[in-house]
Protein backbone atom coordinates (compact mmCIF):
# COMPACT_ATOMS: atom_id res chain seq x y z
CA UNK A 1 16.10 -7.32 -7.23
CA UNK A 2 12.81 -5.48 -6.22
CA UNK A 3 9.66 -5.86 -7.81
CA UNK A 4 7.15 -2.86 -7.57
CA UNK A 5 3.43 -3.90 -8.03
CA UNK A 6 1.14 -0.56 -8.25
CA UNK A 7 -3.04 -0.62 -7.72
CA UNK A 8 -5.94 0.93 -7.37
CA UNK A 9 -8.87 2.54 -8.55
CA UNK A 10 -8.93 4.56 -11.51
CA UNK A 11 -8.35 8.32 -10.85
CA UNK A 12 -6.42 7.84 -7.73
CA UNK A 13 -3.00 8.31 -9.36
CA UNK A 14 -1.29 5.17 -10.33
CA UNK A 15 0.08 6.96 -13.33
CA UNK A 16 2.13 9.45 -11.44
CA UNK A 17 3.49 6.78 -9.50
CA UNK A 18 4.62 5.02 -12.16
CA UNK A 19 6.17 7.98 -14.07
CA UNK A 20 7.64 8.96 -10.56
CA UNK A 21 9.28 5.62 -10.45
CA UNK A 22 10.68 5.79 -13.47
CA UNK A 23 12.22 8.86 -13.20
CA UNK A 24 14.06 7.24 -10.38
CA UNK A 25 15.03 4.77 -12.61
CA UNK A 26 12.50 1.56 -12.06
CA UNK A 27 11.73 -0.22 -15.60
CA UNK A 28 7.87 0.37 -15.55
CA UNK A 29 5.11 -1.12 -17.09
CA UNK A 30 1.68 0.19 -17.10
CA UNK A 31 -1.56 -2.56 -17.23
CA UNK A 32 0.15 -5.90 -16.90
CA UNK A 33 -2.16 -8.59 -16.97
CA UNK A 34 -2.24 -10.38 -13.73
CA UNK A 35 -1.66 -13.89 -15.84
CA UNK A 36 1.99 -12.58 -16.98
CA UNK A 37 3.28 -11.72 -13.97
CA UNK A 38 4.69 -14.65 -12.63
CA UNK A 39 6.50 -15.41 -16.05
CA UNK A 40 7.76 -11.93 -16.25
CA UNK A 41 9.21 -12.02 -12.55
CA UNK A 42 11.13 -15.56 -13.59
CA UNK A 43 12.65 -13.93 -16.26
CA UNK A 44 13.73 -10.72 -14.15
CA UNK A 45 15.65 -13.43 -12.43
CA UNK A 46 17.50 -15.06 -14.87
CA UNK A 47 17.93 -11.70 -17.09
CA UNK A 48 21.38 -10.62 -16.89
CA UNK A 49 20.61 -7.56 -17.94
CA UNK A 50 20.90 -4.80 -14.85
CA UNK A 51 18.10 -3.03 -16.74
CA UNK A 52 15.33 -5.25 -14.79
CA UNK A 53 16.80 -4.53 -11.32
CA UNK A 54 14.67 -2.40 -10.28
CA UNK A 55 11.02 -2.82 -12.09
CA UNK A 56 7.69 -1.17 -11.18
CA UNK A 57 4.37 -2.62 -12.82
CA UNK A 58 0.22 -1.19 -12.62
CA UNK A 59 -2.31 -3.49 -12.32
CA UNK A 60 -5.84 -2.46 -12.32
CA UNK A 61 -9.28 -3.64 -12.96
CA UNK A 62 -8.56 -3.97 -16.79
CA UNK A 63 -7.03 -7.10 -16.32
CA UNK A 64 -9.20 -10.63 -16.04
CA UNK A 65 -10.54 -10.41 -12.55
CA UNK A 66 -10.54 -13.99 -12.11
CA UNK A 67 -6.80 -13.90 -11.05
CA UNK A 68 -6.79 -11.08 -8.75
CA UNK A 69 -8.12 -13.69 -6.22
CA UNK A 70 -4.46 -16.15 -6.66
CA UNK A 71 -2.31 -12.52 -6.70
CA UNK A 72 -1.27 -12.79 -2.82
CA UNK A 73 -0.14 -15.84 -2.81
CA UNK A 74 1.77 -15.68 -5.98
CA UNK A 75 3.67 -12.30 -4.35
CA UNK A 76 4.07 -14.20 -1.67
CA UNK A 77 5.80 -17.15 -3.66
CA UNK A 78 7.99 -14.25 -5.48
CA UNK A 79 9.10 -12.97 -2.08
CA UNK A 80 10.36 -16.86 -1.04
CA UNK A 81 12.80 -16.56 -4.30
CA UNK A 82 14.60 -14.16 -3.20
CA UNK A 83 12.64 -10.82 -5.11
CA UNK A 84 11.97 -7.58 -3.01
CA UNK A 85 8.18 -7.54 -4.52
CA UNK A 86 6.00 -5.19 -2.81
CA UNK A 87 2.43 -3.85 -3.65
CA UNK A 88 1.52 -0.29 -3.24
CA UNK A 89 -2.09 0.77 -3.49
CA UNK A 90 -3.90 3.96 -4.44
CA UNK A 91 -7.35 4.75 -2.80
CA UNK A 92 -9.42 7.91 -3.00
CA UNK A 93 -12.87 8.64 -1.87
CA UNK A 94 -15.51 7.96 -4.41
CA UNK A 95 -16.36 11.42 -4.58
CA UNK A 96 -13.30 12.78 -4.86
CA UNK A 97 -12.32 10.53 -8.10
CA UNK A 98 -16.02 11.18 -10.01
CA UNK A 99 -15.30 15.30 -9.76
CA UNK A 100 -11.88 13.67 -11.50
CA UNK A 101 -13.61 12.00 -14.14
CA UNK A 102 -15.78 14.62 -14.71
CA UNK A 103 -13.04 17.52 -14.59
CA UNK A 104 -10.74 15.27 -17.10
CA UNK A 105 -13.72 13.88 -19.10
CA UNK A 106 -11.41 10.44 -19.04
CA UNK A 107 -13.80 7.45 -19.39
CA UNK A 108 -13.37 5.02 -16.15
CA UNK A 109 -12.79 1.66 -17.83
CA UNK A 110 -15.43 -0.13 -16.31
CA UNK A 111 -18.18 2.29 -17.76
CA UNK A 112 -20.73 1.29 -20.45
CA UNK A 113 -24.14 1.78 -21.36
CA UNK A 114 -25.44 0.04 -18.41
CA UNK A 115 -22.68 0.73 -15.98
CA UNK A 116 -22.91 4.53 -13.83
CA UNK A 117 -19.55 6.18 -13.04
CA UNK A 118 -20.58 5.48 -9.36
CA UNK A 119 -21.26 2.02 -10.07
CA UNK A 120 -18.00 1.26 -11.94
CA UNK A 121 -16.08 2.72 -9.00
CA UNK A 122 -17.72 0.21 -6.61
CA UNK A 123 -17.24 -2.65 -9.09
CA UNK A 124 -13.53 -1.54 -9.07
CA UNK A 125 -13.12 -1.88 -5.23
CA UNK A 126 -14.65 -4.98 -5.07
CA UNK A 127 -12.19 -5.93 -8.16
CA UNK A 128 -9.30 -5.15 -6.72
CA UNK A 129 -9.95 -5.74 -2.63
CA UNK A 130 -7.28 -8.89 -2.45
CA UNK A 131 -4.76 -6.28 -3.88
CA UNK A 132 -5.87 -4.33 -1.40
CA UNK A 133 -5.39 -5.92 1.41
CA UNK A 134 -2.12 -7.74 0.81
CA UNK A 135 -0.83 -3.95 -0.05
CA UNK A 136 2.67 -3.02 2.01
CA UNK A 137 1.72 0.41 1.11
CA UNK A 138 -1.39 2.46 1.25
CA UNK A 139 -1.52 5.79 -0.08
CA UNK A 140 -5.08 7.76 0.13
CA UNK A 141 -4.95 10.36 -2.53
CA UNK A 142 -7.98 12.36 -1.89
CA UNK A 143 -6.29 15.20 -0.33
CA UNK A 144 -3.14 14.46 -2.32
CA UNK A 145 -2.12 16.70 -5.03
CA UNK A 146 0.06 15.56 -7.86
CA UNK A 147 3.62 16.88 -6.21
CA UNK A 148 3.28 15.60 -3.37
CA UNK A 149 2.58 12.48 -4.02
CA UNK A 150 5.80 12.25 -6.28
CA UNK A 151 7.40 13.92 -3.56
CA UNK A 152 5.95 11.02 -1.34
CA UNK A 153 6.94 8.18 -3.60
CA UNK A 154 10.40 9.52 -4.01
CA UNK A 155 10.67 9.41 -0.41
CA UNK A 156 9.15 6.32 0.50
CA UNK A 157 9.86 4.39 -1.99
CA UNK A 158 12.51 4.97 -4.40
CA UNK A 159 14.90 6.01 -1.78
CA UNK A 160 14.42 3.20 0.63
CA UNK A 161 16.85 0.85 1.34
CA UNK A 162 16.16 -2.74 0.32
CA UNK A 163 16.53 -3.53 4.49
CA UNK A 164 14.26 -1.80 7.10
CA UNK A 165 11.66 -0.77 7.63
CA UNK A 166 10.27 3.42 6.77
CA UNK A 167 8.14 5.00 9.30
CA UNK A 168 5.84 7.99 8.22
CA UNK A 169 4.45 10.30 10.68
CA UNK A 170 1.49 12.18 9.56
CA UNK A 171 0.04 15.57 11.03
CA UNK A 172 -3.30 16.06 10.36
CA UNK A 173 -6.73 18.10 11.42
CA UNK A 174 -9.64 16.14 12.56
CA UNK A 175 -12.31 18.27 11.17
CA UNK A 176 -11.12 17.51 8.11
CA UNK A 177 -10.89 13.52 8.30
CA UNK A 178 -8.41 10.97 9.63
CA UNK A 179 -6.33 9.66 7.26
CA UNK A 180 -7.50 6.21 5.77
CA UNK A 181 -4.18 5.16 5.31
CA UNK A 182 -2.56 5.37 8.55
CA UNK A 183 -1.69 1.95 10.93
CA UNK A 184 -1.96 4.33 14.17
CA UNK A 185 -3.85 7.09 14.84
CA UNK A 186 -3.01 9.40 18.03
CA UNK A 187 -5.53 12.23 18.93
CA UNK A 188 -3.66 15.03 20.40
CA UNK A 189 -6.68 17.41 20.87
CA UNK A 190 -6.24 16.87 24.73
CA UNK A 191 -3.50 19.13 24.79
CA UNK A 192 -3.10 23.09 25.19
CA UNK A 193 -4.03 24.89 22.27
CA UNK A 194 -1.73 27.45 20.57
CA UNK A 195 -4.80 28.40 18.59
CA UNK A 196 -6.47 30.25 21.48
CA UNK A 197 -2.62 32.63 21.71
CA UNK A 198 -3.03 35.55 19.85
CA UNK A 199 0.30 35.88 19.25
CA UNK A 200 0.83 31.96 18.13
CA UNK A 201 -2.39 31.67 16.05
CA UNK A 202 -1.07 32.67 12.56
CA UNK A 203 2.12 30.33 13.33
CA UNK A 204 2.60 26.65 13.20
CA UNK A 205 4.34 23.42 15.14
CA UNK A 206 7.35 24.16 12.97
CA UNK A 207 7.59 27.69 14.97
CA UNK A 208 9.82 27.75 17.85
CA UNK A 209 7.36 30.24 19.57
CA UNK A 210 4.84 27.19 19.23
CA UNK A 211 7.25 24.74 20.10
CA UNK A 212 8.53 26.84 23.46
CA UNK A 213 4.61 27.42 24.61
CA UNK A 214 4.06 23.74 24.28
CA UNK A 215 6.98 22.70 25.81
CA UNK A 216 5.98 24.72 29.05
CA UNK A 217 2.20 22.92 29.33
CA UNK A 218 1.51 19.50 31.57
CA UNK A 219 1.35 16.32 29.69
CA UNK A 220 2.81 17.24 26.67
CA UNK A 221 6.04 15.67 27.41
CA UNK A 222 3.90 12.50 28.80
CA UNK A 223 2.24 12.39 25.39
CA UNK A 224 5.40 12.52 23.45
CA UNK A 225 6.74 9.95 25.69
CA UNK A 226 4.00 7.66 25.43
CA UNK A 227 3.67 7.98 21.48
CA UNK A 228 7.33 6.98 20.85
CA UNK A 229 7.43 4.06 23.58
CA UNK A 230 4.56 2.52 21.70
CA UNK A 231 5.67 3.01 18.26
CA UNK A 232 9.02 2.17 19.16
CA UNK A 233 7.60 -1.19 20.97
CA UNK A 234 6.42 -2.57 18.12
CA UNK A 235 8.23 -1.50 14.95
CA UNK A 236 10.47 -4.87 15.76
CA UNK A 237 6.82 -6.81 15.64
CA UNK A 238 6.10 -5.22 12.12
CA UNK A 239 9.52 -5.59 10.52
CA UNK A 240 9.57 -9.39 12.15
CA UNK A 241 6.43 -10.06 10.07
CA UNK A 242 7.88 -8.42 6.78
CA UNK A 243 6.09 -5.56 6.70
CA UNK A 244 8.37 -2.59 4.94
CA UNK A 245 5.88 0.83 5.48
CA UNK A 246 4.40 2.05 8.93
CA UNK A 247 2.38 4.92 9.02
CA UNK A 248 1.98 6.94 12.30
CA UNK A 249 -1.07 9.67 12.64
CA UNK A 250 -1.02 12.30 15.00
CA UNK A 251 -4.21 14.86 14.65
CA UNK A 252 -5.21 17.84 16.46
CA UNK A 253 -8.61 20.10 15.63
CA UNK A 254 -6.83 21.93 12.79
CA UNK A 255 -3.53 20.00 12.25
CA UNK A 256 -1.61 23.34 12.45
CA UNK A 257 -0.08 23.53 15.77
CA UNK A 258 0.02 20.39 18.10
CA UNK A 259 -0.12 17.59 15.87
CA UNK A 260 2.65 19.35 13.59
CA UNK A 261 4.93 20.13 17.24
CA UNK A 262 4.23 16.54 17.93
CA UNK A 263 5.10 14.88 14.12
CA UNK A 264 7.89 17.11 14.29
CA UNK A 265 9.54 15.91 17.49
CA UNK A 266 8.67 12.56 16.92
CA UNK A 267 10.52 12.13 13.50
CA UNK A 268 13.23 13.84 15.13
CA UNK A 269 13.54 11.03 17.53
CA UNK A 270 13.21 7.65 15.71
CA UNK A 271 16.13 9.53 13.28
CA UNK A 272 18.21 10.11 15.93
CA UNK A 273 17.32 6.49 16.86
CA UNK A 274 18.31 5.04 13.38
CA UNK A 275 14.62 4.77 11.53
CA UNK A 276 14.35 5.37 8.48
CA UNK A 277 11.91 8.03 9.17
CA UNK A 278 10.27 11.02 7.13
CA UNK A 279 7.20 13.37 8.36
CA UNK A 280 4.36 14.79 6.17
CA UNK A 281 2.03 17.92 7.32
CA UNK A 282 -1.28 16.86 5.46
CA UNK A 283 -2.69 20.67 6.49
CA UNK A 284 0.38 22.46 5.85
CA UNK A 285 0.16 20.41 2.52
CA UNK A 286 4.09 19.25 2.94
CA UNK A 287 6.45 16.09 3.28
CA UNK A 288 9.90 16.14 4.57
């Protein structure tokens, strides 16, 4: 039996996830109050009914704040009888989620006469910061579009198997941020770049031509080598300590060339290795 819990601020897409969920079909309920959950997971266990087997629930700042504080220990107490219950979390830059607002002209539900969009969003993350934290899952949204984060929850979520533990590994460009929701980061800028090869710089890391001219510089098999030994070190120490999601970062200037060679070659590895792995190309705006 697996229990879904999905949070975070208003704007960042909890919706879609839920939707996405249930079209993977996860019994979903939007805005539970935090006060029912524990009486709603005791009757997913004694339900008969195979309906309930798989069940995804939002929780946001609408409900009483005063019991976000007793939430992690109460998932944790769900976890010791016997339900898969998991919290996902949805975070997006405040700027990013007013041009939302202001595109949608949706009201954030922490808004009134006294209370600024800007203020309501910082109210929200203080709100919901135990959820936060005690999240398996972090998902930043600000350079997510809806498809691919559907694409990413199908992957990562509703196709994972109740055992193991699923490894992302993330391409991305420095110049245009690191990803906030990544347990590693890498920097791979040290490397040769493809960029400055005429001939290579309209291609990317999924390119053989890329792949061959990196394949042929110093270091870059020492770099490859030295990501996966250290990933692959302590994946054991994550899934020992229940943790279901890792996410793995690997950034170059532009997040074109060597980061994408690099994610690609990595997830190629831990799946020949028997991780349940899948790669995403933040720049290349793609997840596999």
């Amino acid at each position: 039996m697996r229990l879904i819990i999905v949070t975070g601020l208003s704007g960042s897409g909890k919706t879609i996830v839920l939707h996405s969920l249930e079209d993977e079909g996860y019994y979903c309920i939007d805005n539970m109050p935090v006060f029912l959950l524990k009486n709603f997971a005791e009757q997913m266990q004694t339900n008969p009914d195979p309906t309930y087997r798989l069940t995804a629930v939002g929780i946001d700042a609408r409900s009483d704040p005063k019991y976000f504080a007793d939430l992690p220990a109460l998932i944790k107490q769900l976890k010791q009888s016997g339900i898969d219950c998991q919290i996902i979390s949805l975070q997006t830059r405040d700027e990013v989620l007013i041009k939302r607002f202001s595109e949608t002209r949706r009201k954030h539900p922490l808004t009134n006469q006294n209370t600024t969009l800007a203020e309501a969003i910082k109210l929200e993350r203080k709100l919901l910061e135990p959820l936060m934290l005690a999240s398996d899952l972090r998902i930043d949204t600000t350079q997510t579009n809806l498809h691919q984060l559907r694409k990413t929850i199908r992957s990562r979520v509703a196709n994972k198997s109740e055992t193991g533990l699923s490894l992302q590994i993330e391409s991305f460009g420095f110049k245009h941020g690191v990803p906030r929701d990544a347990d590693f980061v890498f920097d791979v800028r040290c490397l040769p770049n493809p960029h400055w090869q005429q001939h290579l710089r309209p291609l990317t890391g999924e390119d053989s031509a890329v792949a061959n001219f990196l394949e042929e510089q110093e270091n870059v098999d020492d770099m490859f080598m030295d990501i996966h030994r250290f990933v692959e070190r302590w994946i054991p120490c994550f899934q020992a300590d229940g943790r279901s999601y890792l996410t793995v970062a690997i950034g170059c200037t532009g997040g074109q060339h060597r980061s994408v060679y690099m994610v690609e070659r990595l997830q190629r590895y831990f799946t020949s290795q028997g991780v349940n792995s899948l790669h995403t190309h933040r720049e290349l705006g793609h997840t596999v």
